[in-house]
C-alpha atoms as a PDB file:
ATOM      1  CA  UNK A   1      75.331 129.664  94.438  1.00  0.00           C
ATOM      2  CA  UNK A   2      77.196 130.041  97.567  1.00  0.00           C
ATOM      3  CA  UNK A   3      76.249 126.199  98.550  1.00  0.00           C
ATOM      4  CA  UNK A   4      77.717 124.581  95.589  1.00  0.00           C
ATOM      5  CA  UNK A   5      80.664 126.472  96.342  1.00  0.00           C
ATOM      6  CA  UNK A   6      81.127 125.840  99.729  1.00  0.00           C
ATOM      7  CA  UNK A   7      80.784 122.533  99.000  1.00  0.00           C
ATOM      8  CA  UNK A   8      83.616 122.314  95.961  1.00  0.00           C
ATOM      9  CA  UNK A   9      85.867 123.836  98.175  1.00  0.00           C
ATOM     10  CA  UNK A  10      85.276 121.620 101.461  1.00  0.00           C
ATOM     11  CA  UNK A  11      85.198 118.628  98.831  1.00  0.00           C
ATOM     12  CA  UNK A  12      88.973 119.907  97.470  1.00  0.00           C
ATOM     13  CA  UNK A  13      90.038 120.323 101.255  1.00  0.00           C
ATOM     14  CA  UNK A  14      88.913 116.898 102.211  1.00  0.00           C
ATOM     15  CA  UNK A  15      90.726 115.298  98.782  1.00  0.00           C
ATOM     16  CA  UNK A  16      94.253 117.158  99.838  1.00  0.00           C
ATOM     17  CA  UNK A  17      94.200 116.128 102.775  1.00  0.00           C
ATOM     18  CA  UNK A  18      93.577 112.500 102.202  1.00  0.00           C
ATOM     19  CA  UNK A  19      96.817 112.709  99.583  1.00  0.00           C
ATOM     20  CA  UNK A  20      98.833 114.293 102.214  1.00  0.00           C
ATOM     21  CA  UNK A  21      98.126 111.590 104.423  1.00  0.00           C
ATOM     22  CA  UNK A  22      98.550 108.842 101.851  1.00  0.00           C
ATOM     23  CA  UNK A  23     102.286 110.845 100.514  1.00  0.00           C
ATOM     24  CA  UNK A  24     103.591 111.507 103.648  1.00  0.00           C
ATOM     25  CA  UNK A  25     104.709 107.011 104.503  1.00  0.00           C
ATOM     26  CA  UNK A  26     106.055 107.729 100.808  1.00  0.00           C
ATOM     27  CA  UNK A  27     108.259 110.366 101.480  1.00  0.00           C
ATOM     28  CA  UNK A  28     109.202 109.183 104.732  1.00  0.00           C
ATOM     29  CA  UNK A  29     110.145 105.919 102.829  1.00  0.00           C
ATOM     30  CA  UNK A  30     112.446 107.273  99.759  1.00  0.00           C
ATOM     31  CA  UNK A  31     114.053 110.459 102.121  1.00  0.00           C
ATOM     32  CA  UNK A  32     114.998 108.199 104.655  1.00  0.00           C
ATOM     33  CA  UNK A  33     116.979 105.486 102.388  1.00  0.00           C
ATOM     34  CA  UNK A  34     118.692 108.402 100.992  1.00  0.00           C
ATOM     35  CA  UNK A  35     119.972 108.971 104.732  1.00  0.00           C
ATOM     36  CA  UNK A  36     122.197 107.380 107.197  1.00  0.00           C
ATOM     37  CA  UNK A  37     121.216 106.027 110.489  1.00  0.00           C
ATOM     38  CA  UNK A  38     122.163 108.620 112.391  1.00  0.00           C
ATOM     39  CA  UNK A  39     121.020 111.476 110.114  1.00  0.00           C
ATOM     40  CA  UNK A  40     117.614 109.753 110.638  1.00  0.00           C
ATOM     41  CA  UNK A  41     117.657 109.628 114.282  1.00  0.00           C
ATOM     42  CA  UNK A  42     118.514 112.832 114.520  1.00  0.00           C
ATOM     43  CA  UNK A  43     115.648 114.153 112.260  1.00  0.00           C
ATOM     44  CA  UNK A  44     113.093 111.634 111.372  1.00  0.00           C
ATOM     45  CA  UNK A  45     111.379 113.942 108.833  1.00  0.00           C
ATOM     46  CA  UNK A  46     114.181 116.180 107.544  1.00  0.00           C
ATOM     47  CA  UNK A  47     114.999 116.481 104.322  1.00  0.00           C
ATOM     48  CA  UNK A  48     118.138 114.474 102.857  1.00  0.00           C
ATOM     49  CA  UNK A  49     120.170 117.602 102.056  1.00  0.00           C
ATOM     50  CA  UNK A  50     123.403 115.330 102.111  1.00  0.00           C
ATOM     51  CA  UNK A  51     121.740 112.205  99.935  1.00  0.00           C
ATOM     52  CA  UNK A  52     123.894 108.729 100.604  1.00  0.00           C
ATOM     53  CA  UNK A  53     123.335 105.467  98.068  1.00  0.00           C
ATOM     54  CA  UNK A  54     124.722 103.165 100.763  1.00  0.00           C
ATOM     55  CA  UNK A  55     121.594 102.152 101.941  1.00  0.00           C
ATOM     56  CA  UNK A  56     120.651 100.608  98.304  1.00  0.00           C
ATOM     57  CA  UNK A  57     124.027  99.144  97.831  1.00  0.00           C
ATOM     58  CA  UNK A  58     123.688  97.628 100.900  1.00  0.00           C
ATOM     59  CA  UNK A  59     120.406  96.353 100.227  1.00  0.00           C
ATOM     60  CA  UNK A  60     121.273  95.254  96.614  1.00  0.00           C
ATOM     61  CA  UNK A  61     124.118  93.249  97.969  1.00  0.00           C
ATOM     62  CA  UNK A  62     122.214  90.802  99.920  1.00  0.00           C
ATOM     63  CA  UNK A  63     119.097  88.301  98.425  1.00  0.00           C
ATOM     64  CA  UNK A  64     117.055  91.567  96.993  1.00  0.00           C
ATOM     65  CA  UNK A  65     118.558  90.767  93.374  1.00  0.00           C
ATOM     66  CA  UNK A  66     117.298  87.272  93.262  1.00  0.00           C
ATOM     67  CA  UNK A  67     114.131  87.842  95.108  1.00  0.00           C
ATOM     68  CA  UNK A  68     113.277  90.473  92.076  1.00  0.00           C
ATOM     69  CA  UNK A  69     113.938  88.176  89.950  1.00  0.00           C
ATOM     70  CA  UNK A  70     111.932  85.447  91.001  1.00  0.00           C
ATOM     71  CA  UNK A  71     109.015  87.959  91.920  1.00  0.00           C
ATOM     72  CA  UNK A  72     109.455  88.619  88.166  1.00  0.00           C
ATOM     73  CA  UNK A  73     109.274  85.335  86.850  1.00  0.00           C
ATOM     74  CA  UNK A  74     105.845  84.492  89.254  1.00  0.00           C
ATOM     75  CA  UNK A  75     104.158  87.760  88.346  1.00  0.00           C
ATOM     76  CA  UNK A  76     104.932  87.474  84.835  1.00  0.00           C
ATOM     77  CA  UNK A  77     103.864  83.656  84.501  1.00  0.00           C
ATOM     78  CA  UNK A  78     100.762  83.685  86.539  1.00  0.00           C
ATOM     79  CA  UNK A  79      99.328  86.770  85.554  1.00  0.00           C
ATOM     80  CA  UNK A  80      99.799  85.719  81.224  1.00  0.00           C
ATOM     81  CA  UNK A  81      98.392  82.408  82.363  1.00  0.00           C
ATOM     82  CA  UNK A  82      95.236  83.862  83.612  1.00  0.00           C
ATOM     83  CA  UNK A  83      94.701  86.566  80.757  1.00  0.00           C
ATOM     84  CA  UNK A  84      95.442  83.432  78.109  1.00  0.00           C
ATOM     85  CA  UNK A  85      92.531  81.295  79.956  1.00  0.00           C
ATOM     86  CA  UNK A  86      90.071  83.810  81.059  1.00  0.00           C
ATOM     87  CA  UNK A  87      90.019  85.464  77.415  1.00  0.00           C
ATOM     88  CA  UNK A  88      89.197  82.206  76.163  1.00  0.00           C
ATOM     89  CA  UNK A  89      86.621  81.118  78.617  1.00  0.00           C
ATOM     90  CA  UNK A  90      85.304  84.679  78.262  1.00  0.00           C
ATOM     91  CA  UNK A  91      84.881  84.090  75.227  1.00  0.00           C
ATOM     92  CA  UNK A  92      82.836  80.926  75.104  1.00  0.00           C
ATOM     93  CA  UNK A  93      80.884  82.602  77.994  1.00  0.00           C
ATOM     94  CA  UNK A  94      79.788  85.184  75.881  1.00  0.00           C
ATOM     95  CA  UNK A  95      79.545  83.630  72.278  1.00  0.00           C
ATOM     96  CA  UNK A  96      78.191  80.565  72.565  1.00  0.00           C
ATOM     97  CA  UNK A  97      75.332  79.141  74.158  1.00  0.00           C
ATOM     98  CA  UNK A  98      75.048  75.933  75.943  1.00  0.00           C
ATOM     99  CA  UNK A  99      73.181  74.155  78.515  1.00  0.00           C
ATOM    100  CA  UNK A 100      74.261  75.638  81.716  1.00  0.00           C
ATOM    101  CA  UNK A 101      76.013  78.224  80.777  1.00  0.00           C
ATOM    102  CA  UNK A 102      74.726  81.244  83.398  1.00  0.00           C
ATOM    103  CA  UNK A 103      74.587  79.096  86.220  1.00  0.00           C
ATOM    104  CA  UNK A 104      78.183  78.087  85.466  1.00  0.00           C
ATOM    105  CA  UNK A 105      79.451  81.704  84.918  1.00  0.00           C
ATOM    106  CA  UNK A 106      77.318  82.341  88.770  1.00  0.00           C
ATOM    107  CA  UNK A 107      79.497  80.014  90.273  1.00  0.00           C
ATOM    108  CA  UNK A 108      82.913  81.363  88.721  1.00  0.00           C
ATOM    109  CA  UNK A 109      81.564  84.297  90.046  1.00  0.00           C
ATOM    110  CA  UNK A 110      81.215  83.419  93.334  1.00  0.00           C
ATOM    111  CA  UNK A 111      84.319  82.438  93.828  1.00  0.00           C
ATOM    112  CA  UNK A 112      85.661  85.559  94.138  1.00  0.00           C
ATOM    113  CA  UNK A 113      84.231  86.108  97.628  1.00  0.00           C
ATOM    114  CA  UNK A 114      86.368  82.302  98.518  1.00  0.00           C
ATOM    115  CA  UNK A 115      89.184  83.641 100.747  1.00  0.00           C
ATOM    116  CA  UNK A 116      92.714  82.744 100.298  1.00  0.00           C
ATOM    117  CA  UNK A 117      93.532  81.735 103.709  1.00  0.00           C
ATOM    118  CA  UNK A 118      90.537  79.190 103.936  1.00  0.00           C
ATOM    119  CA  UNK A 119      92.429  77.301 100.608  1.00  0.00           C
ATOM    120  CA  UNK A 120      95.846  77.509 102.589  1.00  0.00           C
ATOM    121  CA  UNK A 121      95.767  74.021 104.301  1.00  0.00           C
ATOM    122  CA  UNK A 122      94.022  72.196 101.692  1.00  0.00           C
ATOM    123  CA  UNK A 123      96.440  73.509  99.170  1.00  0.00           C
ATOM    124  CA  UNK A 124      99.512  73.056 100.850  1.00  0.00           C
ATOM    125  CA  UNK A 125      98.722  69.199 101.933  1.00  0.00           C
ATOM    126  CA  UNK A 126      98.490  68.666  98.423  1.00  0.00           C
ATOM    127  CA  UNK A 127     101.877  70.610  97.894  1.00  0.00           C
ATOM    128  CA  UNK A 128     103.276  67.469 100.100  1.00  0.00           C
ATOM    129  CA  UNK A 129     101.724  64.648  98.420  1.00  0.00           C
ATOM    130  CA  UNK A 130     102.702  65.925  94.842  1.00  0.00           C
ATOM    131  CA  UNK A 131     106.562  67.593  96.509  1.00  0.00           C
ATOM    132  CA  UNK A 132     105.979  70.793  94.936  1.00  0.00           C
ATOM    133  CA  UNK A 133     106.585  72.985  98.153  1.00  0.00           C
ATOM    134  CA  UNK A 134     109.048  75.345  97.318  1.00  0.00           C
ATOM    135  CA  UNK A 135     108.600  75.584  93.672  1.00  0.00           C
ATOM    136  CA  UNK A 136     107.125  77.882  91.136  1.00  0.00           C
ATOM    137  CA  UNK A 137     104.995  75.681  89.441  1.00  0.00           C
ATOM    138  CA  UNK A 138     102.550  74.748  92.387  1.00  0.00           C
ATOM    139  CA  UNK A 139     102.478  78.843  93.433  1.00  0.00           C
ATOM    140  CA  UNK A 140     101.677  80.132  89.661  1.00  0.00           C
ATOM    141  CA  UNK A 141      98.476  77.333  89.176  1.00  0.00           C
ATOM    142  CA  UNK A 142      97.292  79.004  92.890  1.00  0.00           C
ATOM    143  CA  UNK A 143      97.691  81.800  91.706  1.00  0.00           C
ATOM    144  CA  UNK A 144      96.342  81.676  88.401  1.00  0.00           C
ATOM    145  CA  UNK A 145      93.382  79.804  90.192  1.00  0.00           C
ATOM    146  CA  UNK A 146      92.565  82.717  92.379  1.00  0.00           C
ATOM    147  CA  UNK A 147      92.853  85.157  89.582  1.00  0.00           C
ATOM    148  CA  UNK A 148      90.378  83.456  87.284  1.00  0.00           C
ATOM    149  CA  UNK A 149      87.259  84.392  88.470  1.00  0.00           C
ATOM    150  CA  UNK A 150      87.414  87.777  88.341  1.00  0.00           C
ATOM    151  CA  UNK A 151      88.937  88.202  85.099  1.00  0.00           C
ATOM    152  CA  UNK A 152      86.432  85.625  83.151  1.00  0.00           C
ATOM    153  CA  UNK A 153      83.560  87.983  84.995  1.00  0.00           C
ATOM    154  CA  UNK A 154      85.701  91.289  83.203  1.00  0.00           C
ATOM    155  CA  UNK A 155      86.012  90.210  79.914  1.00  0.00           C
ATOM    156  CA  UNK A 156      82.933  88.455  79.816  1.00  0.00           C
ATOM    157  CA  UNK A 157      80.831  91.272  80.416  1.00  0.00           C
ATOM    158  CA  UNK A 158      83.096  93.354  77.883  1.00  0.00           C
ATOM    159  CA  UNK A 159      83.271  90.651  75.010  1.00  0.00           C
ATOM    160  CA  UNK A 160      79.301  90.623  75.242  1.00  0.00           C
ATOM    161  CA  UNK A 161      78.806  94.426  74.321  1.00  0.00           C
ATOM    162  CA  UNK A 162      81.288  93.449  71.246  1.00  0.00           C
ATOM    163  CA  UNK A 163      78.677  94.143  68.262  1.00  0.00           C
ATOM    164  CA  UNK A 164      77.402  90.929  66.474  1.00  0.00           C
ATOM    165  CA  UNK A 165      77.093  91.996  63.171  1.00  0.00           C
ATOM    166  CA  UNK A 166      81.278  93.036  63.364  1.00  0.00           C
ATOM    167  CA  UNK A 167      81.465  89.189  63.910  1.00  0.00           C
ATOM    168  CA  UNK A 168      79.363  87.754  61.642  1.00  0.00           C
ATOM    169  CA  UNK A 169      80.339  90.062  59.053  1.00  0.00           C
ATOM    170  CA  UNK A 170      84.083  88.549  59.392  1.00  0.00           C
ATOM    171  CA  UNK A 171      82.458  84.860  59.278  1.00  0.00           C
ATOM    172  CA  UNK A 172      80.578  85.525  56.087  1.00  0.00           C
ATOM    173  CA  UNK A 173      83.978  86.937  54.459  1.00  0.00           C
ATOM    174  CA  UNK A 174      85.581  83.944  55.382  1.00  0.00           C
ATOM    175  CA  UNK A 175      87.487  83.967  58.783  1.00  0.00           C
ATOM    176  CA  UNK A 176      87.446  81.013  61.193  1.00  0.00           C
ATOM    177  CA  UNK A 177      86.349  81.699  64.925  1.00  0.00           C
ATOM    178  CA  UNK A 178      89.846  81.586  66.074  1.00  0.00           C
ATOM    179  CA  UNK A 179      90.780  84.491  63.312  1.00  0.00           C
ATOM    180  CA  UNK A 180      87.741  86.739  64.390  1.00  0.00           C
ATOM    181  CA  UNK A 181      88.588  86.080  67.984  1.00  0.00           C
ATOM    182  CA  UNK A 182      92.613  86.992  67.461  1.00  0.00           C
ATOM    183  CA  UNK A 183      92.225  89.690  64.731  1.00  0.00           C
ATOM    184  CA  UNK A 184      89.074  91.537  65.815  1.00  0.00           C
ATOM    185  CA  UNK A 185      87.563  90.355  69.390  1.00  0.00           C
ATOM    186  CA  UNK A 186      91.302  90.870  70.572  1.00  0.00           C
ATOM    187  CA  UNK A 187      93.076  94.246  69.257  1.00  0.00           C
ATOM    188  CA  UNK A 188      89.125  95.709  70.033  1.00  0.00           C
ATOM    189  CA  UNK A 189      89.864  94.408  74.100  1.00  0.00           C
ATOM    190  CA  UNK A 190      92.778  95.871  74.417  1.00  0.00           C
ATOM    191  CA  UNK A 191      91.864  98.330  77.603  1.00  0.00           C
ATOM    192  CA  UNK A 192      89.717  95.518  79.644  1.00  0.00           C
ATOM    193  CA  UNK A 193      93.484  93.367  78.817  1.00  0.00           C
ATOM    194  CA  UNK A 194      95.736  96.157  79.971  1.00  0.00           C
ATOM    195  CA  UNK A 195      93.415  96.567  82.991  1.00  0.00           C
ATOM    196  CA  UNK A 196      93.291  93.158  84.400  1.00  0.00           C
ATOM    197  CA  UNK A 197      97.105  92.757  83.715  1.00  0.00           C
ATOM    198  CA  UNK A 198      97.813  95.908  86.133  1.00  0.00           C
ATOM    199  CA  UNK A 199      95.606  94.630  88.622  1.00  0.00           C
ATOM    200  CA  UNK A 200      96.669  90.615  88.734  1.00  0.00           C
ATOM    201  CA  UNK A 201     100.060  92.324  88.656  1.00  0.00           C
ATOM    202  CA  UNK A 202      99.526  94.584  91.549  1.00  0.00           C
ATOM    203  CA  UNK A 203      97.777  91.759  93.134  1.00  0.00           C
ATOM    204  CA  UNK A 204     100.705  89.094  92.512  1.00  0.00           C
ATOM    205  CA  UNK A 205     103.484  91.340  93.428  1.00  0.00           C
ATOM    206  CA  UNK A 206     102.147  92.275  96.760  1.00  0.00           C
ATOM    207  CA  UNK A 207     100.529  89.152  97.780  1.00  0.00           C
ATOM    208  CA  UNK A 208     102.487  87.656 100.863  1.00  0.00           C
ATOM    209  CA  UNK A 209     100.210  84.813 102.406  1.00  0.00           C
ATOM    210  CA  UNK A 210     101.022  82.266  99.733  1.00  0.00           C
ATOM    211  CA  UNK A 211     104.357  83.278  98.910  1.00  0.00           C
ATOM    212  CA  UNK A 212     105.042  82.922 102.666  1.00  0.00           C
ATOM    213  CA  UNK A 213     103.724  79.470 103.416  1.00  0.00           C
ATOM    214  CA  UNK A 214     104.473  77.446 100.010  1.00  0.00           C
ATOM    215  CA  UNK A 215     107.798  79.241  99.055  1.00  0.00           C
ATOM    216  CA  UNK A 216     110.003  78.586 102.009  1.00  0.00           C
ATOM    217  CA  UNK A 217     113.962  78.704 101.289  1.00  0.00           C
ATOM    218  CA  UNK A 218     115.682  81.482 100.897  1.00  0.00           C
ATOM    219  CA  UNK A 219     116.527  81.024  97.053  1.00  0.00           C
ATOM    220  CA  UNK A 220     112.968  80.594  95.947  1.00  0.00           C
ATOM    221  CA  UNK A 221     111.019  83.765  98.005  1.00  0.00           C
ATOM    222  CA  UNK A 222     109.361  86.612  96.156  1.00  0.00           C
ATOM    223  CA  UNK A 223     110.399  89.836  97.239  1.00  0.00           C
ATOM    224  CA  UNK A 224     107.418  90.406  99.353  1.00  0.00           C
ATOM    225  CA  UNK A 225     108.333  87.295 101.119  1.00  0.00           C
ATOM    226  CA  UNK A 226     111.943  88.257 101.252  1.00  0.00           C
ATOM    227  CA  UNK A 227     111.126  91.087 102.734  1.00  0.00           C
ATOM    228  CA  UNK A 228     109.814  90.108 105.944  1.00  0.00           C
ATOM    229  CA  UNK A 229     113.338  88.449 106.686  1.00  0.00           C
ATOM    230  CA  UNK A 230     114.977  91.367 105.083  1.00  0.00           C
ATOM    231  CA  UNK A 231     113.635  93.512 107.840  1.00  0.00           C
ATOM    232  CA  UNK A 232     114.561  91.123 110.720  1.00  0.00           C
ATOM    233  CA  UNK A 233     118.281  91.280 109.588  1.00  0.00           C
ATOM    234  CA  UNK A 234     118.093  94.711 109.673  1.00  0.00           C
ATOM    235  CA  UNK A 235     115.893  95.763 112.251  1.00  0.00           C
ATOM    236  CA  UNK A 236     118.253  97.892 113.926  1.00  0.00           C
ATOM    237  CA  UNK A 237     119.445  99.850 110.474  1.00  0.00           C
ATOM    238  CA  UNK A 238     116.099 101.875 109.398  1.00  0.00           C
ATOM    239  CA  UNK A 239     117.825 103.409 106.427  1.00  0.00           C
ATOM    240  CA  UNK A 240     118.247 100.350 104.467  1.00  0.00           C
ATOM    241  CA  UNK A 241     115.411  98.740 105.976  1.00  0.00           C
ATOM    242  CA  UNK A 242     113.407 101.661 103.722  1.00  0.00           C
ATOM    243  CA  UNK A 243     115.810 101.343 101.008  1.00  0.00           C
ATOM    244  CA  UNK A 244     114.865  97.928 100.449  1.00  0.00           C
ATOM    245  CA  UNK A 245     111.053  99.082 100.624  1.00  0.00           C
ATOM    246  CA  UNK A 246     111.735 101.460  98.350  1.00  0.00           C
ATOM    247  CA  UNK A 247     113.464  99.303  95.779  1.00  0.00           C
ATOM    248  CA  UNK A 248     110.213  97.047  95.968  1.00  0.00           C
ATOM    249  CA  UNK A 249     107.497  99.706  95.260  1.00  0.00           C
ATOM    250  CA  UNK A 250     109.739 101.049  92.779  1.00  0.00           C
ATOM    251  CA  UNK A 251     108.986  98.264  89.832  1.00  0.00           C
ATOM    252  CA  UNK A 252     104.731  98.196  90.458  1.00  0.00           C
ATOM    253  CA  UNK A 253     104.583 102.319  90.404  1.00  0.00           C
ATOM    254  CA  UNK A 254     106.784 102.071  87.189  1.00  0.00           C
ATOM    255  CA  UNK A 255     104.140  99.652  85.630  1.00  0.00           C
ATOM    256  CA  UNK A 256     101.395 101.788  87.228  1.00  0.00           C
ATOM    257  CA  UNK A 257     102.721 105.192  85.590  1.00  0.00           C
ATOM    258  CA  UNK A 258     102.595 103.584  82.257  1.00  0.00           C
ATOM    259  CA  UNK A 259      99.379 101.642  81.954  1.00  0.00           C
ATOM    260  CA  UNK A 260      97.339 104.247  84.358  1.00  0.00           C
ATOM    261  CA  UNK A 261      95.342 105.708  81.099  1.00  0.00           C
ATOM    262  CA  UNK A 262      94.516 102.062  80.397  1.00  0.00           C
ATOM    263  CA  UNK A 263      92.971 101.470  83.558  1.00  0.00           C
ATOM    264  CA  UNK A 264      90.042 104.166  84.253  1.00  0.00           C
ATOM    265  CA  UNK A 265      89.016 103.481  80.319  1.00  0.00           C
ATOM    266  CA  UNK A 266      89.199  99.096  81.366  1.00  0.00           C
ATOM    267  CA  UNK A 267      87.220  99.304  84.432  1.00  0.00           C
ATOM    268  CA  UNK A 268      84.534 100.927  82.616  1.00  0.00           C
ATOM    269  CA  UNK A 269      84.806  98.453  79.874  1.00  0.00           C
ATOM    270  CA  UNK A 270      81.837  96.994  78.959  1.00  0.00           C
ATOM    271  CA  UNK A 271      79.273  99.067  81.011  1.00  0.00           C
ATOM    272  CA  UNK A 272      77.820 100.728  78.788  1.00  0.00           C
ATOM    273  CA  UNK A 273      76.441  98.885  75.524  1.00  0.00           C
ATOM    274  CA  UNK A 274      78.508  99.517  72.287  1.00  0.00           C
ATOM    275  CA  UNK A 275      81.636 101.148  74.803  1.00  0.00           C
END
């Protein structure tokens, strides 16, 4: 008995201290954009007993309002596009039969081990020919390309464990394919959904390797993008420097908070038959 025990408690030890270490960036992060410059200097991990907003406004008063906003508009477009597609290919994956159809889903699947970087040149010659360097249009279809495979594998797997007779009971009563797909295969998926829209998200909001090399001017970066020049202007001021930081995790742990009891239940979607 005294094993087991032992080993819970060495376990618990091990998990604190991995938070601790994974907490402590954070709270250097939000305490020190509640600081000044020289409060910081002075005592890199103190407390901010005085707390000071004129990091933020500082921050908020250069690009960071319209680099939000067009991180919004590319996370939000991209990431729709791909659950729109990849529920309807997931779909036919699983439904239908037809000549081909595991060897294609292999190869979808395989793509996911493709790395970005190797598409970078490729991609961005054809951003020349077609002069769609700097816009949102070219970014969103890479995107939404590199997002694909992975969620066509999800909800494949989870729209096969999707009972039969539930569907064919609908067809007999009446429904088209497109009704039993948007009124029952649907509103039943809506965890495996919820899951792969936090994690494109998460994915789309952080990504920096695209946003840096096809979205060049200042008016069209994301905020990840933004930020690199953000902390060139203000190497020298730390406090806004984390401010601005701050204000970017800010949005994604929001989202996070709210669709975290979604995302255990999604990622087991579809393991076990009848879940």
């Amino acid at each position: 008995m005294r094993r087991p025990r032992l080993t819970t408690s060495i376990s618990q030890v091990l998990l604190w201290l991995f938070t601790l270490a994974a907490l402590v960036p954070v709270y250097v992060m939000v305490s020190a954009s509640l600081r000044t410059q020289s409060d910081f200097l002075n005592h890199p991990f103190g407390l901010p007993l005085a707390p000071s907003l004129t990091s933020f406004r500082t921050a908020l008063n250069d690009q960071f309002p319209r680099w939000l906003f067009n991180s919004l508009v590319l996370s939000g477009g991209s990431v729709l596009v791909t659950l729109a597609f990849a529920s309807l290919a997931a779909w036919g994956f699983a439904r239908h039969r037809f000549r081909g159809r595991e060897t294609l889903l292999n190869v979808i699947v395989a793509l996911m081990v493709v790395p970005p970087v190797v598409l970078v040149v490729p991609l961005f010659l054809l951003g020349v020919q077609l002069d769609l360097i700097n816009t949102f249009r070219l970014v969103i279809v890479i995107y939404v390309g590199l997002m694909l495979p992975f969620s066509i594998y999800m909800l494949t797997a989870y729209f096969r464990t999707v009972p039969s007779a539930l569907l064919d009971a609908a067809i007999v009563d009446g429904a088209t394919e497109v009704q039993v797909f948007r009124r029952i295969v649907l509103p039943l998926s809506k965890a495996p959904l919820l899951t792969l829209l936090v994690v494109n998200l998460l994915w789309v909001w952080n990504e920096l390797l695209i946003a840096l090399v096809f979205l060049q001017s200042d008016d069209s970066r994301t905020l990840m993008a933004g930020l690199t020049a953000f902390q060139n202007r203000y190497n020298l001021d730390i406090p806004v420097v984390m401010a601005g930081l701050t204000l970017a995790t800010l949005p994604i742990f929001i989202l996070y908070l709210f669709g975290q009891r979604y995302f255990m239940r999604g990622l087991v979607a579809g393991a076990i038959k009848g879940e």
